[in-house]
C-alpha atoms as a PDB file:
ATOM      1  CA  UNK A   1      -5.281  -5.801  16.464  1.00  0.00           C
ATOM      2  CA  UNK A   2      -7.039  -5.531  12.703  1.00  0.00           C
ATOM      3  CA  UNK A   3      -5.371  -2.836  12.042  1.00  0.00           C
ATOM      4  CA  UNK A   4      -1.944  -4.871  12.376  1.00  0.00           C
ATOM      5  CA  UNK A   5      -3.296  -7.871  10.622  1.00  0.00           C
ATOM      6  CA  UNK A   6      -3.954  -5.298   7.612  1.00  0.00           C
ATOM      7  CA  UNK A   7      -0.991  -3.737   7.209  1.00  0.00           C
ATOM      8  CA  UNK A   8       0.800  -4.874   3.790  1.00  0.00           C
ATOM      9  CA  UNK A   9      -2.808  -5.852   3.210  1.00  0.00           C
ATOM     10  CA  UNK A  10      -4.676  -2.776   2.903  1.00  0.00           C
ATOM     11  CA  UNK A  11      -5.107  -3.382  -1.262  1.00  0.00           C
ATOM     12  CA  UNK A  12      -6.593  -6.711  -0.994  1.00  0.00           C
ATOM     13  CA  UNK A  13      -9.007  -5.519   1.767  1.00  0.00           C
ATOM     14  CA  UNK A  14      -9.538  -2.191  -0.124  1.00  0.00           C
ATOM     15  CA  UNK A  15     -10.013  -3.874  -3.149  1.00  0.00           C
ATOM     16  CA  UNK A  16     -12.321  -6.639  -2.009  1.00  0.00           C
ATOM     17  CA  UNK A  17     -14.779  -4.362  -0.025  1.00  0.00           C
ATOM     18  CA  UNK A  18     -14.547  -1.594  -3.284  1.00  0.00           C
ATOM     19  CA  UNK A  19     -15.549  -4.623  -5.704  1.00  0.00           C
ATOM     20  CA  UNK A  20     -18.810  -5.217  -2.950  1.00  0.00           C
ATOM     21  CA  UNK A  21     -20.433  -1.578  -3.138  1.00  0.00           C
ATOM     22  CA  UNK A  22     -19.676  -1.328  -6.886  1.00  0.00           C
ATOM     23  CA  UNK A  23     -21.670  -4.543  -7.422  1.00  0.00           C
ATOM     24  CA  UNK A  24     -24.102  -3.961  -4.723  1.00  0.00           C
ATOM     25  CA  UNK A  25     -24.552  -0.285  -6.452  1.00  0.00           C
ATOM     26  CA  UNK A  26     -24.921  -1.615 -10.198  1.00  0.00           C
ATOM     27  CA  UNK A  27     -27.803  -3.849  -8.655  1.00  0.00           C
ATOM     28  CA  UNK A  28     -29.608  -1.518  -6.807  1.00  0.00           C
ATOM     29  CA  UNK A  29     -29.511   0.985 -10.061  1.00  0.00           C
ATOM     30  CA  UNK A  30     -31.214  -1.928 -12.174  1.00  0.00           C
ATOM     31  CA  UNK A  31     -34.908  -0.513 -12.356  1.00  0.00           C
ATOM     32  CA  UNK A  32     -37.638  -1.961 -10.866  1.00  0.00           C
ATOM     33  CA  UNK A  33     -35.590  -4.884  -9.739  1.00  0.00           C
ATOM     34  CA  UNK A  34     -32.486  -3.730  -8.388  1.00  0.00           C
ATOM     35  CA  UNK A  35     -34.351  -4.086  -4.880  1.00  0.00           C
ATOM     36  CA  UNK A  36     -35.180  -7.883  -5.077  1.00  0.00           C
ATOM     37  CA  UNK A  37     -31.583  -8.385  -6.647  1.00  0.00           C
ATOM     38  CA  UNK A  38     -29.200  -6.982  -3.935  1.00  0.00           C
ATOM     39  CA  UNK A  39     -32.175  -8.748  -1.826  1.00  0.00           C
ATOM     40  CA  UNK A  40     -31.414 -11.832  -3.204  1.00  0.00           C
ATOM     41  CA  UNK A  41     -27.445 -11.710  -3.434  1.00  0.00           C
ATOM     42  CA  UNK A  42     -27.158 -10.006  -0.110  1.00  0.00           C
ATOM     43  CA  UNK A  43     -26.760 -12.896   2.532  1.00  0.00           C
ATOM     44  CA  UNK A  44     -23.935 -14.822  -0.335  1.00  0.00           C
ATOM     45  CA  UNK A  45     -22.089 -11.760   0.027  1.00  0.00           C
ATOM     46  CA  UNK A  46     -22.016 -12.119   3.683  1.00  0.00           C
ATOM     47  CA  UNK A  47     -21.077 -15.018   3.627  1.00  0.00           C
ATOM     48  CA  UNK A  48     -18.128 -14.293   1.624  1.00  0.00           C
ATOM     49  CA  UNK A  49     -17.321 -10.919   3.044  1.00  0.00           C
ATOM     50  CA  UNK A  50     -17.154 -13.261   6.903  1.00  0.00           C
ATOM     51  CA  UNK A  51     -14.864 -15.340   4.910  1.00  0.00           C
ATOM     52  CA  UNK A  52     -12.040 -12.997   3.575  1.00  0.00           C
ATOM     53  CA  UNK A  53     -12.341 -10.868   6.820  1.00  0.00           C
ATOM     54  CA  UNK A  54     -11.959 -14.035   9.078  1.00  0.00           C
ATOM     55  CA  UNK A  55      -8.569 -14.815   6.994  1.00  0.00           C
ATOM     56  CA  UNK A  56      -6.868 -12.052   8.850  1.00  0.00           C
ATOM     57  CA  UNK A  57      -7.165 -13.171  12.538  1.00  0.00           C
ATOM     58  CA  UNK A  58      -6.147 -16.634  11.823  1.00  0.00           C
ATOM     59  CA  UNK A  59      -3.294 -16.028   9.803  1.00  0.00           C
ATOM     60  CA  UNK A  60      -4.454 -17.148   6.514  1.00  0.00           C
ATOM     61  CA  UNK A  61      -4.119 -15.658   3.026  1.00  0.00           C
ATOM     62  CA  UNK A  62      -7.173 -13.493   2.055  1.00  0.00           C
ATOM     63  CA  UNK A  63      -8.585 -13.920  -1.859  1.00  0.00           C
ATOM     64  CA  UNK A  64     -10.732 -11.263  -3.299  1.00  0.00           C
ATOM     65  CA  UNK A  65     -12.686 -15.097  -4.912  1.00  0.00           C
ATOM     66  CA  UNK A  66     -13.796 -15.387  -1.326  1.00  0.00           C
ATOM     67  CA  UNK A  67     -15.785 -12.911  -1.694  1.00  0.00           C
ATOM     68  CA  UNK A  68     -17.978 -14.683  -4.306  1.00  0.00           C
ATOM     69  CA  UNK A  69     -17.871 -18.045  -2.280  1.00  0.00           C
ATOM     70  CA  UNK A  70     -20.721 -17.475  -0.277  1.00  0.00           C
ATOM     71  CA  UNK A  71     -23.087 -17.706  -4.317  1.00  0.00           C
ATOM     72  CA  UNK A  72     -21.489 -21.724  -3.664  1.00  0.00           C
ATOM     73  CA  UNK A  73     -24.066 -21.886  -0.536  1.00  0.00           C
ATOM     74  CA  UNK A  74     -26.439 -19.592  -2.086  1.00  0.00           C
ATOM     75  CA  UNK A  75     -30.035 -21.050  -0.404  1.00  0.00           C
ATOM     76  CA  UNK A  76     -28.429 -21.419   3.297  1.00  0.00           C
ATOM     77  CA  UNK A  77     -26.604 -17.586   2.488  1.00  0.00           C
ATOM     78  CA  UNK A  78     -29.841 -16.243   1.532  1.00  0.00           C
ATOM     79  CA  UNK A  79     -32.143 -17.938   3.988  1.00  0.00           C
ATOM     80  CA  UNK A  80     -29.792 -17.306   6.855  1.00  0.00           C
ATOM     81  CA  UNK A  81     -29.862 -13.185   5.592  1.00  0.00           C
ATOM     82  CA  UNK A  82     -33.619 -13.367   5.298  1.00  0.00           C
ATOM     83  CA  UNK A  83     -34.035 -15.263   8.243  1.00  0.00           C
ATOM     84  CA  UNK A  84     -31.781 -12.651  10.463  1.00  0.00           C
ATOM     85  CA  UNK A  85     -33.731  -9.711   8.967  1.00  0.00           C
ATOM     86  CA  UNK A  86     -37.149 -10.703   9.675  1.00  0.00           C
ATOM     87  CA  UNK A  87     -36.260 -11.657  13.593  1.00  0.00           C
ATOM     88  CA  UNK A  88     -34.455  -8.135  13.658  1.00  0.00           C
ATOM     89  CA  UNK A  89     -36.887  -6.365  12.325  1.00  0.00           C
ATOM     90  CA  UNK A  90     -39.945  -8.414  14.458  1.00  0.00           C
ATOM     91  CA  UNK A  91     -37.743  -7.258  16.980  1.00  0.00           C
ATOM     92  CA  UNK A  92     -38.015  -3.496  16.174  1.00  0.00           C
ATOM     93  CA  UNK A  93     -41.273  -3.497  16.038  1.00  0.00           C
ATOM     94  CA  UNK A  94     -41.219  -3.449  19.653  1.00  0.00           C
ATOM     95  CA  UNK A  95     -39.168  -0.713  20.526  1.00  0.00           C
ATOM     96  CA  UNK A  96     -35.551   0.349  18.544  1.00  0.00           C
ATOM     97  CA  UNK A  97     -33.480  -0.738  21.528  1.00  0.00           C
ATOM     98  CA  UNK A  98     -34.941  -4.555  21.171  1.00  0.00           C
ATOM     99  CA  UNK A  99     -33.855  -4.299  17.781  1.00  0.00           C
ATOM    100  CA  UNK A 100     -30.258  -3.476  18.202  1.00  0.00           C
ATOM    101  CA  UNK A 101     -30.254  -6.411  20.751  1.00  0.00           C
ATOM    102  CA  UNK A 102     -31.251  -8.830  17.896  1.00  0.00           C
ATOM    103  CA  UNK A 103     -29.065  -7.566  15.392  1.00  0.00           C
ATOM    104  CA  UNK A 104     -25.961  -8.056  18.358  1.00  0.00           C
ATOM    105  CA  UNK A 105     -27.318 -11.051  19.263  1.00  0.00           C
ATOM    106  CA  UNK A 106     -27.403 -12.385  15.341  1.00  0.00           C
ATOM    107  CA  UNK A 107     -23.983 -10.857  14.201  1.00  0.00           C
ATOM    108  CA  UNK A 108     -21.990 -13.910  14.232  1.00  0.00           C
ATOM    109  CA  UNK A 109     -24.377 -16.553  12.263  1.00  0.00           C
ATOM    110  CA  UNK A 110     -22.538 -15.334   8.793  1.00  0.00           C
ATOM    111  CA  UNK A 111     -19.367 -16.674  10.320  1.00  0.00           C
ATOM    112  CA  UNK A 112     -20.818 -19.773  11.817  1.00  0.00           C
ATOM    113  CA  UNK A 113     -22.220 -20.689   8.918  1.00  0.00           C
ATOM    114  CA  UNK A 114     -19.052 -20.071   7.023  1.00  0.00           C
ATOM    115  CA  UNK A 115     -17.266 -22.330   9.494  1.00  0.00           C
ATOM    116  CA  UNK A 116     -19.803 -25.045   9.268  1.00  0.00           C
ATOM    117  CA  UNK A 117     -20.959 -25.424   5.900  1.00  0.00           C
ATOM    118  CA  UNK A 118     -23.596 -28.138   6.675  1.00  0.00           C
ATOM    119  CA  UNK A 119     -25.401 -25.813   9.384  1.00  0.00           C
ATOM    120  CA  UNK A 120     -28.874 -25.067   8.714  1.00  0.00           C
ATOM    121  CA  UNK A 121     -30.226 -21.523   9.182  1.00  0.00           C
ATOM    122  CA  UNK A 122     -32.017 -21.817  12.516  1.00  0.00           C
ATOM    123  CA  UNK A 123     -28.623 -23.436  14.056  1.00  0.00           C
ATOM    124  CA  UNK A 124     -26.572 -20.983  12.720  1.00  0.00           C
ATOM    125  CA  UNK A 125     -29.003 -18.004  14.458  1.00  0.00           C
ATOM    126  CA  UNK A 126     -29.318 -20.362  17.661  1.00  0.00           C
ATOM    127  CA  UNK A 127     -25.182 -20.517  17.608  1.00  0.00           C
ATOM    128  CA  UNK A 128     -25.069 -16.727  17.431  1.00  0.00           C
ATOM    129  CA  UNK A 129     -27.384 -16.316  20.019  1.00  0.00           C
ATOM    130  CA  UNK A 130     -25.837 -18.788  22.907  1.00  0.00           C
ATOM    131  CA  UNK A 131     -22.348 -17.330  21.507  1.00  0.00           C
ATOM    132  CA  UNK A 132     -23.106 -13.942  22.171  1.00  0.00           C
ATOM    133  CA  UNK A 133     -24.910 -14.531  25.464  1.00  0.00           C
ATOM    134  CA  UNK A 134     -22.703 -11.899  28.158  1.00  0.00           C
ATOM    135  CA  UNK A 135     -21.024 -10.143  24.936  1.00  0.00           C
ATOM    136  CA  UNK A 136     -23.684  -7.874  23.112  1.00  0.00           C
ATOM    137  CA  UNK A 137     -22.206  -5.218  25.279  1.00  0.00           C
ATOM    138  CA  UNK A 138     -18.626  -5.842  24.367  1.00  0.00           C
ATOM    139  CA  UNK A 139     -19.573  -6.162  20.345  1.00  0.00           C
ATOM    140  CA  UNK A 140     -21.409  -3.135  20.846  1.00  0.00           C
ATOM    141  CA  UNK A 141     -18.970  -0.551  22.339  1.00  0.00           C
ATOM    142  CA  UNK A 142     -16.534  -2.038  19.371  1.00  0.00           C
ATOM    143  CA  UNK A 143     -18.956  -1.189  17.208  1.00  0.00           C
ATOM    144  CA  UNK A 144     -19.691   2.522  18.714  1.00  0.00           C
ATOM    145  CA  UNK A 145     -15.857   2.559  18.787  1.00  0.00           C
ATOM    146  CA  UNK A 146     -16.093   3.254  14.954  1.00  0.00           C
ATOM    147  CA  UNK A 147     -18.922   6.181  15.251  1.00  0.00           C
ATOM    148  CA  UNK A 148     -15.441   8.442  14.352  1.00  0.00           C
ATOM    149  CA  UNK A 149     -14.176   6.575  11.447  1.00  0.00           C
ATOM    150  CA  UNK A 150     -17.650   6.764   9.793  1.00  0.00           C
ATOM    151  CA  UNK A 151     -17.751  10.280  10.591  1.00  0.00           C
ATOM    152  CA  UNK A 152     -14.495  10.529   9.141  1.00  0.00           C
ATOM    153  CA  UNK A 153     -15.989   8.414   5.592  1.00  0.00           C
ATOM    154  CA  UNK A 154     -18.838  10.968   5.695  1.00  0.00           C
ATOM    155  CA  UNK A 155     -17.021  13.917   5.760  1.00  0.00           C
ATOM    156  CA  UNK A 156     -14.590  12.745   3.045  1.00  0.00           C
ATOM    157  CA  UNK A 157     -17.614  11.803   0.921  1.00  0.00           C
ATOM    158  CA  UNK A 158     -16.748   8.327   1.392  1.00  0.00           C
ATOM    159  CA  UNK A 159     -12.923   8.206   0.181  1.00  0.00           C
ATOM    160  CA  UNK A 160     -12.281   7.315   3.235  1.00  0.00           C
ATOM    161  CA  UNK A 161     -14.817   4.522   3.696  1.00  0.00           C
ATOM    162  CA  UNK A 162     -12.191   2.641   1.471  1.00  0.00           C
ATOM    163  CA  UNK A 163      -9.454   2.357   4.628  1.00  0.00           C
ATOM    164  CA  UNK A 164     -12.324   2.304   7.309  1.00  0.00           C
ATOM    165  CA  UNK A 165     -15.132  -0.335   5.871  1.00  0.00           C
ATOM    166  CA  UNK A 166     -12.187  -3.333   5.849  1.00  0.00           C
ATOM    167  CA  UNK A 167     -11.029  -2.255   9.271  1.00  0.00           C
ATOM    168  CA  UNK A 168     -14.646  -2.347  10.379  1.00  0.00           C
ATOM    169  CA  UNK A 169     -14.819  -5.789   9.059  1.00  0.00           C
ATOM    170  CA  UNK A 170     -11.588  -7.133  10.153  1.00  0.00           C
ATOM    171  CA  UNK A 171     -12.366  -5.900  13.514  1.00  0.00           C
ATOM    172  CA  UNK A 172     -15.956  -7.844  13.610  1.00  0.00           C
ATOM    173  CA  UNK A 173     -14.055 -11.012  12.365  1.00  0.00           C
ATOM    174  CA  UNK A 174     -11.040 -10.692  15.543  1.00  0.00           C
ATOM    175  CA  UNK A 175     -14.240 -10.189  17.548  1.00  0.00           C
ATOM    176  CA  UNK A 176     -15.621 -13.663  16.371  1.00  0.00           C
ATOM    177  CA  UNK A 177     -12.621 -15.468  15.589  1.00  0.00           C
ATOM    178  CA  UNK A 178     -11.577 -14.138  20.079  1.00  0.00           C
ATOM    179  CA  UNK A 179     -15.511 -15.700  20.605  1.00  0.00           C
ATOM    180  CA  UNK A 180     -14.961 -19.066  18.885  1.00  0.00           C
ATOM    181  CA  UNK A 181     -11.474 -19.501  20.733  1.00  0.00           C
ATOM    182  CA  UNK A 182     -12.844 -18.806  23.999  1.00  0.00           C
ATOM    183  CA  UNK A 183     -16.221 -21.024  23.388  1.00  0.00           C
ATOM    184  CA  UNK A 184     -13.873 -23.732  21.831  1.00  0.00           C
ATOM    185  CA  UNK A 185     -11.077 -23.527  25.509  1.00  0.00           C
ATOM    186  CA  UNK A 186     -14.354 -23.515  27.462  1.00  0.00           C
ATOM    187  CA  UNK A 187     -15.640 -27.026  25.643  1.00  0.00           C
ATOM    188  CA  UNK A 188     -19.266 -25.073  24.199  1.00  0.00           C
ATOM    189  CA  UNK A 189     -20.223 -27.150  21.765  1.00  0.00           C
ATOM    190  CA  UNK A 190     -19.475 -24.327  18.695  1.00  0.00           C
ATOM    191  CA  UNK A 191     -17.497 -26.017  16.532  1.00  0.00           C
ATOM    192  CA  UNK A 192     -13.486 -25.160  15.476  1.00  0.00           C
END
């Protein structure tokens, strides 16, 4: 199903996610800081990133500006990213599997947040969690579904991460945009 919603809109996605890891690289290359910074700018781009991708599956018009509209919420976007890796990684201290668990059970609280901009952090992570209650199995054979395509961006030295990153991503936002429809038929108090 992403891949459909892509075609004729391959550049945009291409585009959007090559603009991302230049940015994200020129950060991390600042010395001393570039750490903190991508730290810091991380969860906004997120936020943005849920928000083009989620364009696809509902038929809207994606807008390489979405990507920067997640800086608009910066303190939720970077509270919600902070928030998500500290539980993951409490979670990991336990044992690796525990870990993944969190990091399924947290996936969605980028695009819950983008869909309700007045959430606070700990609903958005609360929403994830009831909302992926019964599917951290299903997100995470789609997931293992792409060990190939990475390969693939590996062995290409990452040309062809440029087709398979926005698939990835368009796949993760059908995945939550087929969650919210089904919570929303169901009457589970996630909002449209």
């Amino acid at each position: 199903m992403a891949r459909s919603q892509l075609a004729g809109r391959w550049g945009i996605a291409i585009l959007t996610c090559f603009l991302y890891f230049v940015i994200i690289v020129i950060l991390n290359s600042i010395k001393d800081v570039g750490s903190l910074a991508t730290t810091l700018v991380s969860g906004s781009f997120a936020l943005g990133l849920s928000m083009f991708f989620v364009t696809f599956p509902r038929g809207g018009t994606p807008d390489i500006s979405q990507l920067f509209a997640g800086f608009k919420r910066f303190l939720p976007a970077l509270g919600l990213s902070l928030m998500i890796g500290l539980l993951t990684f409490l979670w990991t201290l336990l044992l690796i599997v525990p870990g993944i668990i969190a990091a399924l059970r947290y996936s969605q609280a980028f695009y819950i947040m983008n869909d309700n901009p007045d959430i606070g952090v700990m609903d958005a992570i609360r929403t994830s969690k009831e909302m992926m209650d019964g599917q951290k199995m299903k997100l995470f054979l789609l997931q293992l579904s792409f060990i190939g395509w990475f390969l693939l961006g590996c062995i290409t030295f990452g040309i062809a991460m440029l087709w398979v990153y926005p698939y990835f991503l368009a796949a993760m936002a059908n995945f939550y945009e087929d969650l919210r429809q089904a919570s929303s038929s169901t009457g589970d108090p996630f909002k449209d």
